[in-house]
C-alpha atoms as a PDB file:
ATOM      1  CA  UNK A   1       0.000   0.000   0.000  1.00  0.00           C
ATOM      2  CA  UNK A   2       3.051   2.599   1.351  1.00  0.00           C
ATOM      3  CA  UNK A   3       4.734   1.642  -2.599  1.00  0.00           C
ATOM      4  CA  UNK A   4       1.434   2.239  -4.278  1.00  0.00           C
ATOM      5  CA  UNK A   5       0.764   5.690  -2.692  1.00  0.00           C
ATOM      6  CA  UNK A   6       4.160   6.921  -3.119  1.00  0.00           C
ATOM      7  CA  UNK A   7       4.291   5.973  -6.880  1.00  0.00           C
ATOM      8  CA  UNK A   8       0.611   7.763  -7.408  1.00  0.00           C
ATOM      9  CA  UNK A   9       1.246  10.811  -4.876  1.00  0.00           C
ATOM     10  CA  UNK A  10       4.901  11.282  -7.573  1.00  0.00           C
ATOM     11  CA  UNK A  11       3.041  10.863 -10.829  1.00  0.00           C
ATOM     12  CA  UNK A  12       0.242  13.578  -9.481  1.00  0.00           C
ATOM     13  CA  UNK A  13       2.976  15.810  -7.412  1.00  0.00           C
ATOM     14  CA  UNK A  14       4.516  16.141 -11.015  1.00  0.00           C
ATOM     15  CA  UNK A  15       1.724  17.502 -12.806  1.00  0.00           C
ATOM     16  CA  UNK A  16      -0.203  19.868 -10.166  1.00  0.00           C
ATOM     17  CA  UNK A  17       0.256  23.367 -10.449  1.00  0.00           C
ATOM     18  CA  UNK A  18      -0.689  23.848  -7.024  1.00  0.00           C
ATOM     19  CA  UNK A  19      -0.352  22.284  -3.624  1.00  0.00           C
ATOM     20  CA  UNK A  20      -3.679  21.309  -2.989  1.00  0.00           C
ATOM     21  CA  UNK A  21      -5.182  22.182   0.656  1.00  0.00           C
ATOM     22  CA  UNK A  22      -8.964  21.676   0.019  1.00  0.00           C
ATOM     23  CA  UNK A  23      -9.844  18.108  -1.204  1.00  0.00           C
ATOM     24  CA  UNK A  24     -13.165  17.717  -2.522  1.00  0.00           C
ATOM     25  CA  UNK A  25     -15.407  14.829  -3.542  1.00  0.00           C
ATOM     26  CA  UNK A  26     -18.500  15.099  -5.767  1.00  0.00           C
ATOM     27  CA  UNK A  27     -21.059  12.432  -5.965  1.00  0.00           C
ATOM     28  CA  UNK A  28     -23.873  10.804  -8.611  1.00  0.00           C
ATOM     29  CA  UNK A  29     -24.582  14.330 -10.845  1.00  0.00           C
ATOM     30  CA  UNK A  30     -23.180  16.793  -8.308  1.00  0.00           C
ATOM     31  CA  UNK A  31     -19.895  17.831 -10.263  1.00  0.00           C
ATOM     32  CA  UNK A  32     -20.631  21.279 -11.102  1.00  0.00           C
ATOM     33  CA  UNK A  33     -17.932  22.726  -8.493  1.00  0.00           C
ATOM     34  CA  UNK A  34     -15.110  21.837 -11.244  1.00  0.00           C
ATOM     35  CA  UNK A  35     -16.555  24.905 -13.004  1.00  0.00           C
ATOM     36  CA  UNK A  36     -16.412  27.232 -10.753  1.00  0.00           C
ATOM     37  CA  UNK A  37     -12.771  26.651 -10.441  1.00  0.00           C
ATOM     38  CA  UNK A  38      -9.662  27.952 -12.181  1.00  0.00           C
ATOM     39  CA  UNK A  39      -8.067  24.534 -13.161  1.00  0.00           C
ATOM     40  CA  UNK A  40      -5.184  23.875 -14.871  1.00  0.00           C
ATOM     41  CA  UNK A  41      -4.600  20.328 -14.748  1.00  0.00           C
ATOM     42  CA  UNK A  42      -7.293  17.430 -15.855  1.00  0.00           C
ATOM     43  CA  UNK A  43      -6.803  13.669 -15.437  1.00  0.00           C
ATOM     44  CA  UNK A  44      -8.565  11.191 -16.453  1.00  0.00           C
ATOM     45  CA  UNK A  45      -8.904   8.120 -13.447  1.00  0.00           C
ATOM     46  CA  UNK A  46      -7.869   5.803 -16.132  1.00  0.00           C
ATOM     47  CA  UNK A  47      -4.773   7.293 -16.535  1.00  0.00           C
ATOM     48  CA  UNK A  48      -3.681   7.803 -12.603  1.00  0.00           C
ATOM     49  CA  UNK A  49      -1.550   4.806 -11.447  1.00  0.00           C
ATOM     50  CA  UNK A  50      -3.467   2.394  -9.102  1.00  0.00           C
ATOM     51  CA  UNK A  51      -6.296   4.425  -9.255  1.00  0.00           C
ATOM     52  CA  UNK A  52     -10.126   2.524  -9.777  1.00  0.00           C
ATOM     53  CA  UNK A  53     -12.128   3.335 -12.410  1.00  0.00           C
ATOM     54  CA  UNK A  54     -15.622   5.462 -11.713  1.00  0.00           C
ATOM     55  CA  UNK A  55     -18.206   3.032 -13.228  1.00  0.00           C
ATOM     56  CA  UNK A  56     -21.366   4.491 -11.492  1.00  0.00           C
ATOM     57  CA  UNK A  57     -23.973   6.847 -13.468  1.00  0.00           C
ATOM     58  CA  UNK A  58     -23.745  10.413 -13.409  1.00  0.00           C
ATOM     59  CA  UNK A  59     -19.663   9.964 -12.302  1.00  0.00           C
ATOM     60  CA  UNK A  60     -17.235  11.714 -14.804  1.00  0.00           C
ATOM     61  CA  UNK A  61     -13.881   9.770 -13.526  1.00  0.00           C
ATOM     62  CA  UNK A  62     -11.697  12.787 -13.831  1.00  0.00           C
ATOM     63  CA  UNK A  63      -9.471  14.364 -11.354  1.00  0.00           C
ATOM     64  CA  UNK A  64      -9.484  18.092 -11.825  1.00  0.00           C
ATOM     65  CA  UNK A  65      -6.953  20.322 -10.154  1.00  0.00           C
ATOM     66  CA  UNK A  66      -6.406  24.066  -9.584  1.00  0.00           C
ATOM     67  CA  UNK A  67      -7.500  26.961  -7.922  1.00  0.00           C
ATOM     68  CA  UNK A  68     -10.872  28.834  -6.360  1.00  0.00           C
ATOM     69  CA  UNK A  69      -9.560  32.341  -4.884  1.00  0.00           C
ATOM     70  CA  UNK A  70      -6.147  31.832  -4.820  1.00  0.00           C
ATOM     71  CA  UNK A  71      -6.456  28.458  -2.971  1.00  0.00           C
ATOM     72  CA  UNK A  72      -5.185  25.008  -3.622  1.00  0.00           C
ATOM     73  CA  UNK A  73      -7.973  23.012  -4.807  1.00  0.00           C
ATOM     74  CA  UNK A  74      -8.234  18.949  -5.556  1.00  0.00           C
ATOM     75  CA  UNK A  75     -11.497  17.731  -6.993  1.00  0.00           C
ATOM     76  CA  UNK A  76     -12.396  14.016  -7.747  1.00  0.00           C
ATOM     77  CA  UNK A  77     -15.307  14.316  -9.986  1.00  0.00           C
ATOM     78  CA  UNK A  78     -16.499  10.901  -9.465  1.00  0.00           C
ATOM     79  CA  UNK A  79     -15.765   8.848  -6.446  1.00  0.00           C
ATOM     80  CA  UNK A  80     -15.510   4.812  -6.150  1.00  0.00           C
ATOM     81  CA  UNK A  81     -18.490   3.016  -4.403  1.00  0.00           C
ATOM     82  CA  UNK A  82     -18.247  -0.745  -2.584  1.00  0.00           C
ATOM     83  CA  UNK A  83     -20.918  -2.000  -4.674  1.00  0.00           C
ATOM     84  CA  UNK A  84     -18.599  -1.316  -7.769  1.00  0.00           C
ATOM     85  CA  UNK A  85     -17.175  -4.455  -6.641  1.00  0.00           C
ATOM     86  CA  UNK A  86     -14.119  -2.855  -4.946  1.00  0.00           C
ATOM     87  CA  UNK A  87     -12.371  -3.266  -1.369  1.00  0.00           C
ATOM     88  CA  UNK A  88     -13.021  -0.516   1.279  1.00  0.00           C
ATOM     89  CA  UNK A  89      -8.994   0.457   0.935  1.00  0.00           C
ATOM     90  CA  UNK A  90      -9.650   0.857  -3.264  1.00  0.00           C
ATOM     91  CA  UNK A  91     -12.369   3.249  -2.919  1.00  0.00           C
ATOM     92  CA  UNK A  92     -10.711   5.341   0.011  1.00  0.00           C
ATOM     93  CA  UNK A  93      -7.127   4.958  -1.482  1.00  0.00           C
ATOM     94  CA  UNK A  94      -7.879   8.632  -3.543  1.00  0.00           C
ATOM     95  CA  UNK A  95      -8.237  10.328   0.050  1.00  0.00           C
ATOM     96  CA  UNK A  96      -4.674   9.181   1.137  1.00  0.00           C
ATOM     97  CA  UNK A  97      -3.690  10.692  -1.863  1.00  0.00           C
ATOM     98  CA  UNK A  98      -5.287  13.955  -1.034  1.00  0.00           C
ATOM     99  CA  UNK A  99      -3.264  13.772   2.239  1.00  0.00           C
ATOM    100  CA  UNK A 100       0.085  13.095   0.764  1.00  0.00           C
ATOM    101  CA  UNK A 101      -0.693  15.919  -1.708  1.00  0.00           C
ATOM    102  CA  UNK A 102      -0.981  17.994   1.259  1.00  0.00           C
ATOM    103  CA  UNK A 103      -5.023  18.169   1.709  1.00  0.00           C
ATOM    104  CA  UNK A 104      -5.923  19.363   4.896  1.00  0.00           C
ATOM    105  CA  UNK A 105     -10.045  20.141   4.763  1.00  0.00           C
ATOM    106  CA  UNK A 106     -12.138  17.547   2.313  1.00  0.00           C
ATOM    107  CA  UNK A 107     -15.483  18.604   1.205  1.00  0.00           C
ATOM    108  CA  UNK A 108     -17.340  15.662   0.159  1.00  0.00           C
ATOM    109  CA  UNK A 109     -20.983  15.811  -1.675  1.00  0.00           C
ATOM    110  CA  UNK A 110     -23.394  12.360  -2.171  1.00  0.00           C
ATOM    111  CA  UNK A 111     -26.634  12.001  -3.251  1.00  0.00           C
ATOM    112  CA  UNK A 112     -29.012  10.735  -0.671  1.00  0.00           C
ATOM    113  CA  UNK A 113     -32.370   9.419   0.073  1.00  0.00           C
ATOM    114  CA  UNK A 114     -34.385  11.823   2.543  1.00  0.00           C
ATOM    115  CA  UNK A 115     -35.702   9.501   6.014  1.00  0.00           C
ATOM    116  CA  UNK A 116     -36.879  12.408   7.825  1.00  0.00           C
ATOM    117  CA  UNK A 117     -40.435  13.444   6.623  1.00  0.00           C
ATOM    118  CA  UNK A 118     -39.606  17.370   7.330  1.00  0.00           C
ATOM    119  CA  UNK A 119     -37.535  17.492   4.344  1.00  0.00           C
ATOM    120  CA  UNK A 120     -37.767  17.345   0.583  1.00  0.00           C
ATOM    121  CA  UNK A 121     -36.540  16.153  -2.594  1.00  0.00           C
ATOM    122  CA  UNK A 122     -33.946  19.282  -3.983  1.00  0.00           C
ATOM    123  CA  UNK A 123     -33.260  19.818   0.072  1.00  0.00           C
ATOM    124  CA  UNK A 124     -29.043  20.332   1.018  1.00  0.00           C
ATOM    125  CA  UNK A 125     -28.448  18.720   4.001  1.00  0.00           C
ATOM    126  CA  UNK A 126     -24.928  19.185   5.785  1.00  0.00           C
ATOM    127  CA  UNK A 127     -23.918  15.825   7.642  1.00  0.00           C
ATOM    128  CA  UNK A 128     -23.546  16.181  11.816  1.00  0.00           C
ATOM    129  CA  UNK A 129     -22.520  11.904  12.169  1.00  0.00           C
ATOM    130  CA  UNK A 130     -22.848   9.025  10.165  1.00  0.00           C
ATOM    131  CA  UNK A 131     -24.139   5.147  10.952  1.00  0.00           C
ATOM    132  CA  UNK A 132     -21.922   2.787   9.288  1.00  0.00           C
ATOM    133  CA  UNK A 133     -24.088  -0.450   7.769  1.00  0.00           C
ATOM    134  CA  UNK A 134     -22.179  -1.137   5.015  1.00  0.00           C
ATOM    135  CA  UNK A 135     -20.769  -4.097   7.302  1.00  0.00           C
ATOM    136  CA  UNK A 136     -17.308  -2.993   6.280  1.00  0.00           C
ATOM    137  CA  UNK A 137     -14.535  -0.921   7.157  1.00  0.00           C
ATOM    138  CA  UNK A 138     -11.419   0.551   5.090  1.00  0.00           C
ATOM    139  CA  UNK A 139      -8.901   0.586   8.305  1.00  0.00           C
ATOM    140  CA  UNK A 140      -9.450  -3.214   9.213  1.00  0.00           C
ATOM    141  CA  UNK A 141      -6.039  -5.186   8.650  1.00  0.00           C
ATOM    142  CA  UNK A 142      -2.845  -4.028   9.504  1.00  0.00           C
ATOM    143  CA  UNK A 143      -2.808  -0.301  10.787  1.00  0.00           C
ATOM    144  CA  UNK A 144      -0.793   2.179   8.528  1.00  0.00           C
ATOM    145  CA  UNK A 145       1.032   3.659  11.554  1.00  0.00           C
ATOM    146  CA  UNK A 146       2.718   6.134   9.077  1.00  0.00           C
ATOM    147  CA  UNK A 147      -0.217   7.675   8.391  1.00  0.00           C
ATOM    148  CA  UNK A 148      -2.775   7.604  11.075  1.00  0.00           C
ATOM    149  CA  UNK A 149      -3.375   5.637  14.895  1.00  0.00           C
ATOM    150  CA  UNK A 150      -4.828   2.247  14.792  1.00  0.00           C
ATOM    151  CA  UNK A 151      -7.816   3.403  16.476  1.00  0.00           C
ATOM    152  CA  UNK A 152      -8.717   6.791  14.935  1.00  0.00           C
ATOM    153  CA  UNK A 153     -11.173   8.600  17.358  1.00  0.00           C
ATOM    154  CA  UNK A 154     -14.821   9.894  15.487  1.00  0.00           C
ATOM    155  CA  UNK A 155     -16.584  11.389  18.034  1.00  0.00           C
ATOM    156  CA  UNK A 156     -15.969  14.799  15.853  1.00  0.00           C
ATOM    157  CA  UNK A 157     -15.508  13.119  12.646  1.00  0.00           C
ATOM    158  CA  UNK A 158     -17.770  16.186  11.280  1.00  0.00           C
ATOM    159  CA  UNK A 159     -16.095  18.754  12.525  1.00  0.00           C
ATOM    160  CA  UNK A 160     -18.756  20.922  14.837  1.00  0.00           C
ATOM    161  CA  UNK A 161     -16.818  24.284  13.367  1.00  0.00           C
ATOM    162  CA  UNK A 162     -17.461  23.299   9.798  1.00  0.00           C
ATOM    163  CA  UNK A 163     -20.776  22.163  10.735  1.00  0.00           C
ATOM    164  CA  UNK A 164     -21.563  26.006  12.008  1.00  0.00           C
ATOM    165  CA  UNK A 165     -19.641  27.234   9.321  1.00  0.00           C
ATOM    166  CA  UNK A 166     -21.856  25.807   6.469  1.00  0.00           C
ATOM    167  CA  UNK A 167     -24.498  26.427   8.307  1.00  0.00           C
ATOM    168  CA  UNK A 168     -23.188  30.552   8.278  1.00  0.00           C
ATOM    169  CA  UNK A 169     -22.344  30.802   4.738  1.00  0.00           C
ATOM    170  CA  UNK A 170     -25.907  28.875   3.580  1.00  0.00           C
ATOM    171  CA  UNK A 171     -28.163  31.592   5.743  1.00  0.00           C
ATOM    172  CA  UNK A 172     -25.490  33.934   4.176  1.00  0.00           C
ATOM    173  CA  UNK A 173     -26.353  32.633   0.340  1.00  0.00           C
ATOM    174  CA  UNK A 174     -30.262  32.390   1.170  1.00  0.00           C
ATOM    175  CA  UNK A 175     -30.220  28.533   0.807  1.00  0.00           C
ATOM    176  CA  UNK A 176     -31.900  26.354   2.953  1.00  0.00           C
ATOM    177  CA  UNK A 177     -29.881  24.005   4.503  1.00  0.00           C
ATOM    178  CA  UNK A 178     -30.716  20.703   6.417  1.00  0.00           C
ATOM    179  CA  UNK A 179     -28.366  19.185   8.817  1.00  0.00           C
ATOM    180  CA  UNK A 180     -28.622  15.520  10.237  1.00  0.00           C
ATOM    181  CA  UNK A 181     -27.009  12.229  10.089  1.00  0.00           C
ATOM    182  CA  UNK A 182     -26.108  10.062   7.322  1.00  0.00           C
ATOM    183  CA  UNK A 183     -26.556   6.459   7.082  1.00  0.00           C
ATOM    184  CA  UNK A 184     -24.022   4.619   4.844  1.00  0.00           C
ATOM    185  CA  UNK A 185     -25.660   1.142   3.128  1.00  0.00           C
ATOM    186  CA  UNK A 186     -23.627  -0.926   0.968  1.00  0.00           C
ATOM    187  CA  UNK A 187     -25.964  -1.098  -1.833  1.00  0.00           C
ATOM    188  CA  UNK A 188     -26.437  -1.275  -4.922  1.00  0.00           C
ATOM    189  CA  UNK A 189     -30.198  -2.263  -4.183  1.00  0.00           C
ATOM    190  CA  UNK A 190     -32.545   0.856  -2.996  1.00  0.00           C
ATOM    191  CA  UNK A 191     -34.339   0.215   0.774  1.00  0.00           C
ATOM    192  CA  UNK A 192     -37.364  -1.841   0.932  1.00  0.00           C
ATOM    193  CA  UNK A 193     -40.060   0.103   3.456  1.00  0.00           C
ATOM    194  CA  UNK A 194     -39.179  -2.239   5.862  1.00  0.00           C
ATOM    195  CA  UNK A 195     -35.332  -1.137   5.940  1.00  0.00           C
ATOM    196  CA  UNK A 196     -36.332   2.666   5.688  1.00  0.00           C
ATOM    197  CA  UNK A 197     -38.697   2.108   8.643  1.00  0.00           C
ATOM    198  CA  UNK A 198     -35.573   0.475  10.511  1.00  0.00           C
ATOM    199  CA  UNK A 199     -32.889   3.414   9.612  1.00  0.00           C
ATOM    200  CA  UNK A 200     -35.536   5.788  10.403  1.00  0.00           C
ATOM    201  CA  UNK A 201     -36.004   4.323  13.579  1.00  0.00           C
ATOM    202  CA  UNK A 202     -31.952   4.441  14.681  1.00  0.00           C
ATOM    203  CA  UNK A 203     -31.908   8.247  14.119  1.00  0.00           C
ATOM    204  CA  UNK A 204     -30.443   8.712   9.934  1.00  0.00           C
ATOM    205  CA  UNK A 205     -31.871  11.401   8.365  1.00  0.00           C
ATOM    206  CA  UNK A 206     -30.703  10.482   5.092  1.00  0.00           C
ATOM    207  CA  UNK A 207     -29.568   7.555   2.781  1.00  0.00           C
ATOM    208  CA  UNK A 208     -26.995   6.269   0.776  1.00  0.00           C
ATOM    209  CA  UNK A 209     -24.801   4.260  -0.429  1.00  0.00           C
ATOM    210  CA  UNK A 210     -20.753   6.562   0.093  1.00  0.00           C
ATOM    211  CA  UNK A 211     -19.212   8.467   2.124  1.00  0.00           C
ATOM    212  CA  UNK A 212     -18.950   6.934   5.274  1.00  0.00           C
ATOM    213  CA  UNK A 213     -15.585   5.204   4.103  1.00  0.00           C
ATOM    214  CA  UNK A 214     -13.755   8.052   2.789  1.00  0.00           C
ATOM    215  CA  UNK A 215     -14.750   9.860   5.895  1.00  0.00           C
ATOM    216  CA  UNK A 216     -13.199   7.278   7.927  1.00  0.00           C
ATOM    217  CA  UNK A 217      -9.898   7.518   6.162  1.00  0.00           C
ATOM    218  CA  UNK A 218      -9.901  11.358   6.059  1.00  0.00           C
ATOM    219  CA  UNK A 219     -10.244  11.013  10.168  1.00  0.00           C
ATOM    220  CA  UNK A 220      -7.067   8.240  10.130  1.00  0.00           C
ATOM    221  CA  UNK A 221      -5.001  10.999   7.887  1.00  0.00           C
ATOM    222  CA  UNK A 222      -5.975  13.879  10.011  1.00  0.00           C
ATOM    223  CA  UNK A 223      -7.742  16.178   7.786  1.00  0.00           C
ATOM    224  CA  UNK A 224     -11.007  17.531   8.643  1.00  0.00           C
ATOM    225  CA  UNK A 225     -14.236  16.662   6.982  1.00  0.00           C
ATOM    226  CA  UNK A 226     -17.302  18.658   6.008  1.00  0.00           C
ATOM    227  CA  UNK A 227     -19.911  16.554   4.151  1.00  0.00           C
ATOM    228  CA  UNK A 228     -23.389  18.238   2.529  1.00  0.00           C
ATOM    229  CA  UNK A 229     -25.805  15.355   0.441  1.00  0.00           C
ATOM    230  CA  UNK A 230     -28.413  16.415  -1.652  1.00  0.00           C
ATOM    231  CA  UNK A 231     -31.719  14.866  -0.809  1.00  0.00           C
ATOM    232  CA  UNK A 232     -32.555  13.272  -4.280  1.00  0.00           C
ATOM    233  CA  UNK A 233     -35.687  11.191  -3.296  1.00  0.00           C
ATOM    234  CA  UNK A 234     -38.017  11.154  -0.264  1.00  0.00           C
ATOM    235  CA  UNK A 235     -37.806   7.548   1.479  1.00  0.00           C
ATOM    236  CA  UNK A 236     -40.812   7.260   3.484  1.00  0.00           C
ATOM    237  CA  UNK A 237     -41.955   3.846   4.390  1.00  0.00           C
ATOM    238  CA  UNK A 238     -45.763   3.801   4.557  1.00  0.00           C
ATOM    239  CA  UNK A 239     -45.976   5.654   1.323  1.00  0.00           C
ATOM    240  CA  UNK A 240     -42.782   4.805  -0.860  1.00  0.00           C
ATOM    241  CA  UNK A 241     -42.368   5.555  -4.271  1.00  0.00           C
ATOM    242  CA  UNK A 242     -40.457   3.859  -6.630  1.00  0.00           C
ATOM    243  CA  UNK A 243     -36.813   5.604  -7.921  1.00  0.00           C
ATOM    244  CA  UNK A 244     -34.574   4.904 -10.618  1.00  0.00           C
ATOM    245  CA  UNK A 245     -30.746   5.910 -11.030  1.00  0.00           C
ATOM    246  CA  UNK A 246     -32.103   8.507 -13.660  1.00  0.00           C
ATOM    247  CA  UNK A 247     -34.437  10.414 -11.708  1.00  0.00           C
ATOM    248  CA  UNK A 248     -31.784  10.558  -8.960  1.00  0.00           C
ATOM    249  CA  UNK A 249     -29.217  11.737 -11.072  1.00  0.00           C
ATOM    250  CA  UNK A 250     -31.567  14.292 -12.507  1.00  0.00           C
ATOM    251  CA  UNK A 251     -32.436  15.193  -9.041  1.00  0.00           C
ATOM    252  CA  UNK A 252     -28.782  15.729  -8.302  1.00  0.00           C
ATOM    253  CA  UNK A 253     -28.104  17.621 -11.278  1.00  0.00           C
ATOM    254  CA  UNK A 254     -30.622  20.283 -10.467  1.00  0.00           C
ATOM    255  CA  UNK A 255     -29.575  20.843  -7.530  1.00  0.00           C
ATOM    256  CA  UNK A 256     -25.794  20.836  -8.335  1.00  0.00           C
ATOM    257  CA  UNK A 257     -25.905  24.852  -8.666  1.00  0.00           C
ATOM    258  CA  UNK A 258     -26.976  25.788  -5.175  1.00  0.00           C
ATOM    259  CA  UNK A 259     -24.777  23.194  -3.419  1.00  0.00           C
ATOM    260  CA  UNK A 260     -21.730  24.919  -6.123  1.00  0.00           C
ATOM    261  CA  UNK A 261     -22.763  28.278  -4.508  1.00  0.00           C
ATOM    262  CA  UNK A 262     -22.528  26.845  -1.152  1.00  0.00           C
ATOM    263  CA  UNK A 263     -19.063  24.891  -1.532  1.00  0.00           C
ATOM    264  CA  UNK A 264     -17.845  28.668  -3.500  1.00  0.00           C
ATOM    265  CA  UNK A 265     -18.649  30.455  -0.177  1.00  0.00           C
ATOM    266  CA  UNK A 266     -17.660  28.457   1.900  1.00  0.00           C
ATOM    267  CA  UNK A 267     -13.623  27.737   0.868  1.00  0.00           C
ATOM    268  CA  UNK A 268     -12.364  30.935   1.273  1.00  0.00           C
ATOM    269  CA  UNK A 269     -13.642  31.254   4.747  1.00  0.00           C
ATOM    270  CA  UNK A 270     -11.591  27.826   5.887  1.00  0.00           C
ATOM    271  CA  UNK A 271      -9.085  28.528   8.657  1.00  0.00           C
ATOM    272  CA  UNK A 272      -5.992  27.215   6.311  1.00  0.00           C
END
């Protein structure tokens, strides 16, 4: 693992402009933050050494790399999902990456099902904790004690600043903006009612099927996490609809601009 990160962090170290402080994720449809920033270097996944290939809809599989304000900026327009068929350690190996590169703050964006009936599809919902269900975890196996402690602590594994922070900058932008906690499921199958009722019922707020992993690692490498879903479909148990990866993405997609003015507001105001 040390050989494959040092070979990938070399081959990306000599083609960024810039040393990268803010790492950000985008999820299914939500990749409209790579405009709003002043890139000048673009890499296909495919071409990044040991790096997976995006396969999910709505994921471009680029890495896109440059500036917003003045600021080191690293985007992954795409991310890597379990049910992809890859290990935990595969889909978070981009976000030890992002720390070698010199990362410090990741932004990550999913799409999500909405659990809690006082929200609605389009909604932005910053993350406060996360349940992990996916029945797996990226640190398990030997611990990489040269980059983080075998037993990372998450009792602020959203950090509560960043939390108020987004929370500032949304009343700030006149965008409405949900907060709650995320439920990670392996996927790729959506919930039945029965399983919404249950997730409901342990406190999630929202749905899906990322995230949790990544934010795991980001905790082990010491950078500091800030997560906002967009709630793409309303999962409510006694009166569920059906959804399809299309709607979801289109879901995502329309609501890609707001969450774009939110992350755009919100970087230069980072304590870097």
């Amino acid at each position: 693992m040390l050989n494959k990160i040092k070979q990938t962090t070399d081959f990306l170290n000599n083609r960024l402009q810039n040393t990268p402080r803010i790492g950000i994720i985008t999820g299914t449809g939500l990749g409209g933050i790579t405009e709003e920033i002043s890139a000048n270097t673009e890499i296909s996944f495919n071409r990044i050494p040991n790096f997976p290939i995006s396969t999910a809809p709505g994921h471009r599989g680029m890495l896109v790399a440059g500036t917003i304000k003045n600021i080191g900026i690293v985007v992954l327009n795409g991310r890597f999902h379990l049910y992809e068929g890859y290990t935990p350690q595969e889909i978070t190996f981009p976000v030890r990456i992002m720390s070698e590169l010199g990362v410090r703050y990741l932004l990550i964006s999913s799409a999500a099902g909405g659990l809690n009936p006082q929200f609605e599809t389009g909604d932005l919902m910053v993350v406060t904790d996360h349940i992990n269900l996916t029945g797996q975890n990226p640190l398990t196996g030997p611990n990489l004690d040269a980059l983080g402690p075998r037993f990372p602590d998450m009792s602020r594994a959203y950090d509560p600043d960043l939390v108020k922070l987004s929370e500032q900058k949304a009343l700030e932008s006149g965008i409405l903006l949900r907060k709650g906690v995320y439920v990670g499921l392996l996927g790729p199958s959506l919930e039945t009612p029965a399983e919404t009722r249950f997730i409901r019922m342990i406190g999630a707020d929202a749905v899906g099927m990322s995230t949790v992993s990544e934010v795991i690692v980001a905790i082990h490498c010491g950078i500091k996490v800030m997560a906002i879903v967009a709630i793409t479909n309303m999962n409510l148990p006694d009166s569920m609809k059906e959804s399809s990866a299309e709607e979801i993405t289109a879901t995502a997609e329309k609501t890609a601009p707001l969450l774009s003015t939110l992350w755009k507001n919100i970087i230069p105001a980072l304590p870097l």
